[in-house]
PDB file of N, CA and C in Angstrom:
ATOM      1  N   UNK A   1       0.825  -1.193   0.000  1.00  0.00           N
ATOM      2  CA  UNK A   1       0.000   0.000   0.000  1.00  0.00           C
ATOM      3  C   UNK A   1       0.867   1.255   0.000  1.00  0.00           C
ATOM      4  N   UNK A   2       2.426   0.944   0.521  1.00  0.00           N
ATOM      5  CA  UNK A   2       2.598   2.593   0.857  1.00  0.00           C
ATOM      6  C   UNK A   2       3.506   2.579  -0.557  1.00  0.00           C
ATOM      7  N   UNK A   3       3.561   1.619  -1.329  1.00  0.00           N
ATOM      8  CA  UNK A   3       4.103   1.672  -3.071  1.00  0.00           C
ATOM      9  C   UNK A   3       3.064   2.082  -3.710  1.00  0.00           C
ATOM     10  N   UNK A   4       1.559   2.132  -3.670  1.00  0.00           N
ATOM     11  CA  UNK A   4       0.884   2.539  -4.521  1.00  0.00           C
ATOM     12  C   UNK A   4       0.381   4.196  -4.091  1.00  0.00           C
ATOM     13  N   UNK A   5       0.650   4.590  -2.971  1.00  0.00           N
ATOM     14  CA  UNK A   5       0.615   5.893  -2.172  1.00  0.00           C
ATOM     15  C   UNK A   5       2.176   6.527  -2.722  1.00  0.00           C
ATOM     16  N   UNK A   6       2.767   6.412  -3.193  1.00  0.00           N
ATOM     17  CA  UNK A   6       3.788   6.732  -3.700  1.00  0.00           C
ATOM     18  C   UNK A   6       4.186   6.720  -5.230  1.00  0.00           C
ATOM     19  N   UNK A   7       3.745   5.919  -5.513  1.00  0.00           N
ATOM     20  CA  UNK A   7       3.195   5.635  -7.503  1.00  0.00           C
ATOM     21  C   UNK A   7       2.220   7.130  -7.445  1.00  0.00           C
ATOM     22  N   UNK A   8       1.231   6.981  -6.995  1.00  0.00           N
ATOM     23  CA  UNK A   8       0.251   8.157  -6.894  1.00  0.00           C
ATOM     24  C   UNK A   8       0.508   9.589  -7.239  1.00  0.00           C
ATOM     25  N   UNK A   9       1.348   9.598  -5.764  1.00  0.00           N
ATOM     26  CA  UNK A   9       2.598  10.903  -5.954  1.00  0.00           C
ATOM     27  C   UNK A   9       3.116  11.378  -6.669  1.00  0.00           C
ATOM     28  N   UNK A  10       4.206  10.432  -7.113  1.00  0.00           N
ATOM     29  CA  UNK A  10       4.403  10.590  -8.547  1.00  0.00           C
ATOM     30  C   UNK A  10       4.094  10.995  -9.429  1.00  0.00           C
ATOM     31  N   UNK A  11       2.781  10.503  -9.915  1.00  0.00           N
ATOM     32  CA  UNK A  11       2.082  10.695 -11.046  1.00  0.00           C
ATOM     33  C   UNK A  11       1.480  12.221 -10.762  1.00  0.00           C
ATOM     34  N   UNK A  12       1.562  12.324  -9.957  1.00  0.00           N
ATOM     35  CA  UNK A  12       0.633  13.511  -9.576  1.00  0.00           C
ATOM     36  C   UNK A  12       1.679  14.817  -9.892  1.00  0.00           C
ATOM     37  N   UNK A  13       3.179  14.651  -9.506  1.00  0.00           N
ATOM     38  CA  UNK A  13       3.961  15.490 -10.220  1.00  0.00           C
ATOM     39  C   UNK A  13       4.085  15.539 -11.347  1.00  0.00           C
ATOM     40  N   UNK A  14       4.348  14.324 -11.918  1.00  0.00           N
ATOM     41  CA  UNK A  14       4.332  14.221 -13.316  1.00  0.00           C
ATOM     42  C   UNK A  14       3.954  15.248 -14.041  1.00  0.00           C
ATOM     43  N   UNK A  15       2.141  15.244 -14.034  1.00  0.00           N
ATOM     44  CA  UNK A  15       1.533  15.585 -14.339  1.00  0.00           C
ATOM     45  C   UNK A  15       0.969  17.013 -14.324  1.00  0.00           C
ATOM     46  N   UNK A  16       1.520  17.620 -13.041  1.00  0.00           N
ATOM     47  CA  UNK A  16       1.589  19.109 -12.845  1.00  0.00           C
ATOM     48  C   UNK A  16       1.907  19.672 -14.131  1.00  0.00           C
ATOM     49  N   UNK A  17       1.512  20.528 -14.442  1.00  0.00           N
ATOM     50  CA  UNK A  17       2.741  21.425 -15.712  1.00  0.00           C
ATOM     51  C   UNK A  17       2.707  22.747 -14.859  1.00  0.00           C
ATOM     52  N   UNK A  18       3.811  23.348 -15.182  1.00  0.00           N
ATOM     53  CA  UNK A  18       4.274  24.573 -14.648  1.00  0.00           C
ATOM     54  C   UNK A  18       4.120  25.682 -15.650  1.00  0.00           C
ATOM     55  N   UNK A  19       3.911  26.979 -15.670  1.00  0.00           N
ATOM     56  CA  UNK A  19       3.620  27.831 -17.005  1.00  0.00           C
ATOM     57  C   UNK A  19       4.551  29.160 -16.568  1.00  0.00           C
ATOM     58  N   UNK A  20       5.543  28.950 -17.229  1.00  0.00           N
ATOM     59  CA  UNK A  20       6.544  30.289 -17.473  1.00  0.00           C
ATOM     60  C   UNK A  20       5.828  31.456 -18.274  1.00  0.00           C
ATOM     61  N   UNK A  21       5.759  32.685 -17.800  1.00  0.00           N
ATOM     62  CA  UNK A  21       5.073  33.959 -18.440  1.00  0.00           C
ATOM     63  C   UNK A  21       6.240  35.372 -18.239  1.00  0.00           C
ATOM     64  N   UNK A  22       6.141  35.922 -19.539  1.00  0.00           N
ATOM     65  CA  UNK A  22       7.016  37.070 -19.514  1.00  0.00           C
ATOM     66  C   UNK A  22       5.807  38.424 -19.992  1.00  0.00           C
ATOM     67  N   UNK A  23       5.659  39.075 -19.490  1.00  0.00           N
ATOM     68  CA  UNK A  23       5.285  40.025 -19.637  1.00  0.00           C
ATOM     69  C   UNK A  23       5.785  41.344 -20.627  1.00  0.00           C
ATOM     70  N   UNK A  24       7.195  41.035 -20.926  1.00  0.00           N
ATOM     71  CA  UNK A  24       7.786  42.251 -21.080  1.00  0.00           C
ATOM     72  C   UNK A  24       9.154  41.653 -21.907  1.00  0.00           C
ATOM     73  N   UNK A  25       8.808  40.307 -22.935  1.00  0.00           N
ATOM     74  CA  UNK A  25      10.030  40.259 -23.497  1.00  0.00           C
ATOM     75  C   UNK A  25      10.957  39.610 -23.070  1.00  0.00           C
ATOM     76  N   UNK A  26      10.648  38.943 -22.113  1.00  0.00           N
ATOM     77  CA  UNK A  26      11.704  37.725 -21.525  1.00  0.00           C
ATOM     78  C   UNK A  26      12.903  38.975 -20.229  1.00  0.00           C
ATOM     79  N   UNK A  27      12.666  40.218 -20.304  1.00  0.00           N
ATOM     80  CA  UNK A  27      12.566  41.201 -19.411  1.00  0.00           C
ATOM     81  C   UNK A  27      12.356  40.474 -17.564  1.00  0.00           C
ATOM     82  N   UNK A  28      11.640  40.446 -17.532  1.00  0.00           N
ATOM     83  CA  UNK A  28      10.686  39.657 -16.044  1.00  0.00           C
ATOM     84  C   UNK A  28       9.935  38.612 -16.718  1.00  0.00           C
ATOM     85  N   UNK A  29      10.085  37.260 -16.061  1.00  0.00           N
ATOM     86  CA  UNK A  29       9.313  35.582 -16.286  1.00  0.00           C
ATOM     87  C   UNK A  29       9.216  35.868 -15.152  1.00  0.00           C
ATOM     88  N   UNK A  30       7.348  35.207 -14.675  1.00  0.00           N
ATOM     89  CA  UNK A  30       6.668  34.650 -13.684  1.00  0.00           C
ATOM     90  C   UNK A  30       6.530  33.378 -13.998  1.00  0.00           C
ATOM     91  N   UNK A  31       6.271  32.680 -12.501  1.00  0.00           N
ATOM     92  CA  UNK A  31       6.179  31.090 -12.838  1.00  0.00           C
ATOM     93  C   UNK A  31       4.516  30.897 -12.292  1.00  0.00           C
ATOM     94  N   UNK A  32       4.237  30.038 -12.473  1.00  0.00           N
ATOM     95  CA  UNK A  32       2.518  29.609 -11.946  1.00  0.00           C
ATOM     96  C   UNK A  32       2.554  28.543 -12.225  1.00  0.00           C
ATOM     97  N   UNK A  33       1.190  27.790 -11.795  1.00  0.00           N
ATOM     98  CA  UNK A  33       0.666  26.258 -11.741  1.00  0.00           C
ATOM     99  C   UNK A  33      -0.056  26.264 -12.949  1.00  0.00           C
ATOM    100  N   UNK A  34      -0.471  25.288 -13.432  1.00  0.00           N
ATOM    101  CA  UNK A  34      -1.456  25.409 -14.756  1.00  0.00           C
ATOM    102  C   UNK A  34      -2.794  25.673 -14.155  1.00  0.00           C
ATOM    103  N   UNK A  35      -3.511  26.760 -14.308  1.00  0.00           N
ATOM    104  CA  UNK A  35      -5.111  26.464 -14.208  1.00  0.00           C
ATOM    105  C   UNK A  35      -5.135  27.681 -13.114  1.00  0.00           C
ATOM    106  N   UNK A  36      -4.080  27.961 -12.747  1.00  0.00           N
ATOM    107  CA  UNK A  36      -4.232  29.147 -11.651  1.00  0.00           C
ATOM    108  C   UNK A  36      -3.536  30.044 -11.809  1.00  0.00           C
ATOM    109  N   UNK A  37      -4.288  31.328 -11.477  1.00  0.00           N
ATOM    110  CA  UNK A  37      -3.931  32.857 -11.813  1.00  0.00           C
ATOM    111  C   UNK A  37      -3.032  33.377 -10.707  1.00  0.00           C
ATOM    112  N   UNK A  38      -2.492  32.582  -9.642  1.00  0.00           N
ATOM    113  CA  UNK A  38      -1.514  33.184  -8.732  1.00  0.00           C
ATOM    114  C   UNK A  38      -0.331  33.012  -9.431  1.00  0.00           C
ATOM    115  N   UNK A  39       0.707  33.883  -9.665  1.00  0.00           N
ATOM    116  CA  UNK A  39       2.348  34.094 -10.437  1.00  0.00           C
ATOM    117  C   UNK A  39       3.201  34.296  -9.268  1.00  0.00           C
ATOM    118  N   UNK A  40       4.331  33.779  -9.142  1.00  0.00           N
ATOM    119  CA  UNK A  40       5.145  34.566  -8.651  1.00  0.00           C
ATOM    120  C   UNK A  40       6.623  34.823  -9.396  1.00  0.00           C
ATOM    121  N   UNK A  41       7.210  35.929  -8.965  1.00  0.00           N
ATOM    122  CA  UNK A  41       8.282  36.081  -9.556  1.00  0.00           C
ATOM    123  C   UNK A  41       9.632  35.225  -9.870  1.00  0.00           C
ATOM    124  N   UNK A  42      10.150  35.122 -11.078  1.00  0.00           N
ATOM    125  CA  UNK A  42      11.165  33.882 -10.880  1.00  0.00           C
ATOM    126  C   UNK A  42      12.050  34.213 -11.252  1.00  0.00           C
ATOM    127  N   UNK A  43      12.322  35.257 -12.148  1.00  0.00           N
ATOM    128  CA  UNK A  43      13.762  36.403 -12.351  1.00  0.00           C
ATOM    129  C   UNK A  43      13.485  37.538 -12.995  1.00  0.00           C
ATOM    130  N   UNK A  44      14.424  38.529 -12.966  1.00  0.00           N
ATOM    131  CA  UNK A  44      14.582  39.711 -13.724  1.00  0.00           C
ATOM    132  C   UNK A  44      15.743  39.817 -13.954  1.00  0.00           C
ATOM    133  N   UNK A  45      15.755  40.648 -15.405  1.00  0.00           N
ATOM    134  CA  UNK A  45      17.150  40.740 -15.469  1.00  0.00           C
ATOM    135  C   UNK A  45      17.457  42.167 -15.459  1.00  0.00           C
ATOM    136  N   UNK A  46      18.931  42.519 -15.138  1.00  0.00           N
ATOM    137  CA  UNK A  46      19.691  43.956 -14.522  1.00  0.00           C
ATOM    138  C   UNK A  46      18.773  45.150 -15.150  1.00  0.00           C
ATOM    139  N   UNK A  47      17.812  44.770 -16.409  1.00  0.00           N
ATOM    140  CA  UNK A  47      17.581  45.882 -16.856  1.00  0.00           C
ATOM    141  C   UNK A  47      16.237  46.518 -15.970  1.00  0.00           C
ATOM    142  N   UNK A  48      15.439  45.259 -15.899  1.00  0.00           N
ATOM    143  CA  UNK A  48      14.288  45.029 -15.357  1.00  0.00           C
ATOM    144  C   UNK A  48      14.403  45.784 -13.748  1.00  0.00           C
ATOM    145  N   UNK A  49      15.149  44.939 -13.432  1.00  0.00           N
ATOM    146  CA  UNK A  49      15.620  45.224 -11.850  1.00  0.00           C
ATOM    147  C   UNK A  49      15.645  46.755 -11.550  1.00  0.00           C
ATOM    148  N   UNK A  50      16.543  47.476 -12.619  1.00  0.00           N
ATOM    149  CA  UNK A  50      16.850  48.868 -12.287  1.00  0.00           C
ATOM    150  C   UNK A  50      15.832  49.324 -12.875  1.00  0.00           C
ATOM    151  N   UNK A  51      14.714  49.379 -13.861  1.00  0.00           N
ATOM    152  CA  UNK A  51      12.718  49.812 -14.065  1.00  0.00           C
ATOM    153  C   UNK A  51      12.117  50.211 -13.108  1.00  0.00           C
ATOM    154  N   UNK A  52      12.682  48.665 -12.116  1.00  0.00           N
ATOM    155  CA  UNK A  52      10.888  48.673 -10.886  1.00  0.00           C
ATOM    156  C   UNK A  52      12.225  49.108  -9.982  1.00  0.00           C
ATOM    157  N   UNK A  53      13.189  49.412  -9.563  1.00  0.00           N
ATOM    158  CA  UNK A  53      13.677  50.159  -8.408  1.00  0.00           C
ATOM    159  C   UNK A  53      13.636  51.917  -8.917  1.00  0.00           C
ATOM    160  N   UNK A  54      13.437  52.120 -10.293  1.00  0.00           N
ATOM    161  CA  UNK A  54      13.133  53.835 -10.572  1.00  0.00           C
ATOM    162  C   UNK A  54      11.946  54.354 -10.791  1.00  0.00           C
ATOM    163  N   UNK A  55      10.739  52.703 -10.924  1.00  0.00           N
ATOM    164  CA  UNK A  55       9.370  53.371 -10.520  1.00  0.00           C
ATOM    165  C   UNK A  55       9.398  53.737  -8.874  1.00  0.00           C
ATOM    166  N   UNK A  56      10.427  52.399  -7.630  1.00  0.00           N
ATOM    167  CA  UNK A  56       9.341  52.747  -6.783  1.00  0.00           C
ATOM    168  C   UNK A  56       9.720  53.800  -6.329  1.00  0.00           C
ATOM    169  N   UNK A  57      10.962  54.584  -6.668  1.00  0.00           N
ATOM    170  CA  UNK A  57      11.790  55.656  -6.419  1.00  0.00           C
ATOM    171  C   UNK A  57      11.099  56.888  -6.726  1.00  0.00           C
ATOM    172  N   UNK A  58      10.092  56.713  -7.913  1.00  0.00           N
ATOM    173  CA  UNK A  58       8.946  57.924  -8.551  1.00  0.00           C
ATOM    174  C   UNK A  58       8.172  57.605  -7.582  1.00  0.00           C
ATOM    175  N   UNK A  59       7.864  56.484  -7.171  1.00  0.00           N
ATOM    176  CA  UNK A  59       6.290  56.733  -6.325  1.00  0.00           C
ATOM    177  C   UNK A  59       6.834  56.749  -5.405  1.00  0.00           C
ATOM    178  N   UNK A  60       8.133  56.896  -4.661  1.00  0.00           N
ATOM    179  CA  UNK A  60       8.130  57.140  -3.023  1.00  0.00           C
ATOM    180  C   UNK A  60       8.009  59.202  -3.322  1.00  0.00           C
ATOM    181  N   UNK A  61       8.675  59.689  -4.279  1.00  0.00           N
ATOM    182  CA  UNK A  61       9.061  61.204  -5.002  1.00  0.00           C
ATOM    183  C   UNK A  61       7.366  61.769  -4.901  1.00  0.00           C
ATOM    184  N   UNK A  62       6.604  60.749  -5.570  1.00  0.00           N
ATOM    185  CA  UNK A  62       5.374  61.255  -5.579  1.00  0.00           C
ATOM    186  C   UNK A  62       4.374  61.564  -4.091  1.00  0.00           C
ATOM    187  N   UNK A  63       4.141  60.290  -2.836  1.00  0.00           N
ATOM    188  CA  UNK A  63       4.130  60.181  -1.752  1.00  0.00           C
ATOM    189  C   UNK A  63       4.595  61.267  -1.198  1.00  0.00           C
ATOM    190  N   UNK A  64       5.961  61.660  -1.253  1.00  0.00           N
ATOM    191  CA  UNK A  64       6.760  62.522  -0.625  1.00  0.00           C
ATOM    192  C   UNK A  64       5.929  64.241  -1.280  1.00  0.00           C
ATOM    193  N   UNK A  65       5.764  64.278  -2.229  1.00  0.00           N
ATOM    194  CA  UNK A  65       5.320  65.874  -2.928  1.00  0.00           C
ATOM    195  C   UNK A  65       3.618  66.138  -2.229  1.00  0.00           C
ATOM    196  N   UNK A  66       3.337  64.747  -2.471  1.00  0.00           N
ATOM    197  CA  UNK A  66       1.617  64.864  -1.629  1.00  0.00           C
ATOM    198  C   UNK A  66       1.410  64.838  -0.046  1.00  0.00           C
ATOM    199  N   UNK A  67       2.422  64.366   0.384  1.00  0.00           N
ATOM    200  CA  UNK A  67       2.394  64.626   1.474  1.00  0.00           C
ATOM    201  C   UNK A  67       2.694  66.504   2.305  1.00  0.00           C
ATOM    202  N   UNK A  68       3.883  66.741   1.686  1.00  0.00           N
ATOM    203  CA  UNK A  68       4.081  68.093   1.698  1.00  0.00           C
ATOM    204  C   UNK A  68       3.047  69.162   1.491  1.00  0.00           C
ATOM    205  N   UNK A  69       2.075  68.679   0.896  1.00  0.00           N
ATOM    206  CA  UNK A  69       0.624  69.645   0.803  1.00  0.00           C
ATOM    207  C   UNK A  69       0.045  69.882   2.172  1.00  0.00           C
ATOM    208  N   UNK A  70       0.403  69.029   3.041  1.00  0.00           N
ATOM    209  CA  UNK A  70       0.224  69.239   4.466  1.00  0.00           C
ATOM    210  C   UNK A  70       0.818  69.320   5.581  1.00  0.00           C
ATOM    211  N   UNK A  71       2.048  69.346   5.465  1.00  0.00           N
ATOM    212  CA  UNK A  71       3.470  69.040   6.088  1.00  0.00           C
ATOM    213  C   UNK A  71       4.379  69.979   6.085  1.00  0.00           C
ATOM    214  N   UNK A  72       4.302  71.027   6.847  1.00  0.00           N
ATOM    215  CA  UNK A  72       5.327  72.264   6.668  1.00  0.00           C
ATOM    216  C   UNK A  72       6.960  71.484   6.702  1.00  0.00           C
ATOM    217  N   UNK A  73       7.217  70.739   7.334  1.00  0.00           N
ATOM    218  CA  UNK A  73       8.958  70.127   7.356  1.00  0.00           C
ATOM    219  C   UNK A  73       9.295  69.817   6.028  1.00  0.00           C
ATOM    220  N   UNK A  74       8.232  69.234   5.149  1.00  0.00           N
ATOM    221  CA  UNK A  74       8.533  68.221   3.872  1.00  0.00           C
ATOM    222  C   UNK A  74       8.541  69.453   3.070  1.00  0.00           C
ATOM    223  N   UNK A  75       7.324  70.495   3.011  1.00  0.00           N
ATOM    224  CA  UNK A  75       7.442  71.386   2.243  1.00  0.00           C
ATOM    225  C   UNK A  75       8.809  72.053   1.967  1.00  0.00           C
ATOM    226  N   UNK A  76       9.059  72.320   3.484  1.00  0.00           N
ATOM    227  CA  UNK A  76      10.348  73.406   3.656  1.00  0.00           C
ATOM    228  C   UNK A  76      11.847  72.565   3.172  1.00  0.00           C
ATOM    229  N   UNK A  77      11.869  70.950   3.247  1.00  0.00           N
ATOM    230  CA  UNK A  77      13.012  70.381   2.963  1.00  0.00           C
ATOM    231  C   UNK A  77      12.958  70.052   1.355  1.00  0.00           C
ATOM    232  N   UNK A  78      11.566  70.151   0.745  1.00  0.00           N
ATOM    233  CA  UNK A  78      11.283  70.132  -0.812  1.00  0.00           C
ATOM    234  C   UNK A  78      11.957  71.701  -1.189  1.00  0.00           C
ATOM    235  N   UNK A  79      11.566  72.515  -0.862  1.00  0.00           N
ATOM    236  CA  UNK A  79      12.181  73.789  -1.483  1.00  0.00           C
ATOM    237  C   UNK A  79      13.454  73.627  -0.909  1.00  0.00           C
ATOM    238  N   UNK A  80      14.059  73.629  -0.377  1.00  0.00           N
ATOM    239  CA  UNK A  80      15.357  73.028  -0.116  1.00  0.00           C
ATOM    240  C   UNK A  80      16.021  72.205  -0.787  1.00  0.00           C
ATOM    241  N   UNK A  81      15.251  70.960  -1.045  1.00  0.00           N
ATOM    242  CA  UNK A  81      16.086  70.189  -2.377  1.00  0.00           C
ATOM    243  C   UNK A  81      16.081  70.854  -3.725  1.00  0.00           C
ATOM    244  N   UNK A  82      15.117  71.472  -4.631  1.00  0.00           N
ATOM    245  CA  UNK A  82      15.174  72.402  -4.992  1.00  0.00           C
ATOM    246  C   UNK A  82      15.752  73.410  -5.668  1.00  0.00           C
ATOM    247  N   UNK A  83      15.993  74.322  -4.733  1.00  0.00           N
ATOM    248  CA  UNK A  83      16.981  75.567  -4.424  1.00  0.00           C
ATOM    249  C   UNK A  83      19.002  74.502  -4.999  1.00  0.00           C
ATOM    250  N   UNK A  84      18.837  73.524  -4.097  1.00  0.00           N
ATOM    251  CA  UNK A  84      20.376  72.613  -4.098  1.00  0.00           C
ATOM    252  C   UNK A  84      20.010  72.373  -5.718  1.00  0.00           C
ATOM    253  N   UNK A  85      19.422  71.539  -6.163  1.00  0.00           N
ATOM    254  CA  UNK A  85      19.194  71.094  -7.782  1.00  0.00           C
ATOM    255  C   UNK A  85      19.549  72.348  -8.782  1.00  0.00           C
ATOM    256  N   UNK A  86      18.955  73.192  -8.384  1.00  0.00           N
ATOM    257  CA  UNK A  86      19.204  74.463  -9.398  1.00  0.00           C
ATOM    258  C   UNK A  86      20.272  74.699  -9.009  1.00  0.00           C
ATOM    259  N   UNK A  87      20.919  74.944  -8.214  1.00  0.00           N
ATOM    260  CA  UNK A  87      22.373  75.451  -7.602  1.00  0.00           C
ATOM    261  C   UNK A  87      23.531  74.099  -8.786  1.00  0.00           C
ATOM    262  N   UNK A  88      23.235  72.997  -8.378  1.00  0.00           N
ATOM    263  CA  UNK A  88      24.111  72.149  -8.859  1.00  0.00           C
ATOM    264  C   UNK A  88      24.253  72.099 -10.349  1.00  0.00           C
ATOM    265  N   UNK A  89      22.930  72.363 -10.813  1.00  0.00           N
ATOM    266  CA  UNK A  89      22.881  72.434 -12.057  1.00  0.00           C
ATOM    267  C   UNK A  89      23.835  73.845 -13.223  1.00  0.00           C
ATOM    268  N   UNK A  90      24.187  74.647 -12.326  1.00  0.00           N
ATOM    269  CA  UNK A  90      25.096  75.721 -12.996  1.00  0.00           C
ATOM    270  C   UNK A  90      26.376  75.358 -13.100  1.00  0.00           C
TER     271      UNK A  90
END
């Protein structure tokens, strides 16, 4: 019995298929199960990597500007960065 509980098993991997997905050109591949919509990530490559670390870098930039609409410190250290950017830029 515990050979045919194990034949079973087997077969049961076997039979899985796994589904590689690229979104973006072989860029970022997700992996998943067949038949199900959960992905998870399974590589990126250097180009990819440095994309989603300069979106989340825009959306922390963005967070940071909306917040300052209410935040005299953020405001005052935004015109401050600023003021330095234009300075550096001459």
């Amino acid at each position: 019995m515990l050979a045919l509980n194990t034949h079973n098993m087997m077969v049961n991997k076997i039979t899985e298929a796994v589904i590689y997905e690229s979104p973006d050109g072989g860029e970022t591949i997700y992996v998943r199960e067949s038949g199900s919509t959960q992905r998870q990530l399974h590589s990126q490559s250097p180009k990819a990597q440095d994309l989603h670390a300069q979106l989340q870098e825009d959306q922390l930039w963005g967070q940071i500007r909306r917040a300052a609409k209410t935040n005299a410190a953020l405001q005052d250290a935004l015109e401050r960065v600023k003021v330095i950017y234009q300075l550096s830029k001459s």
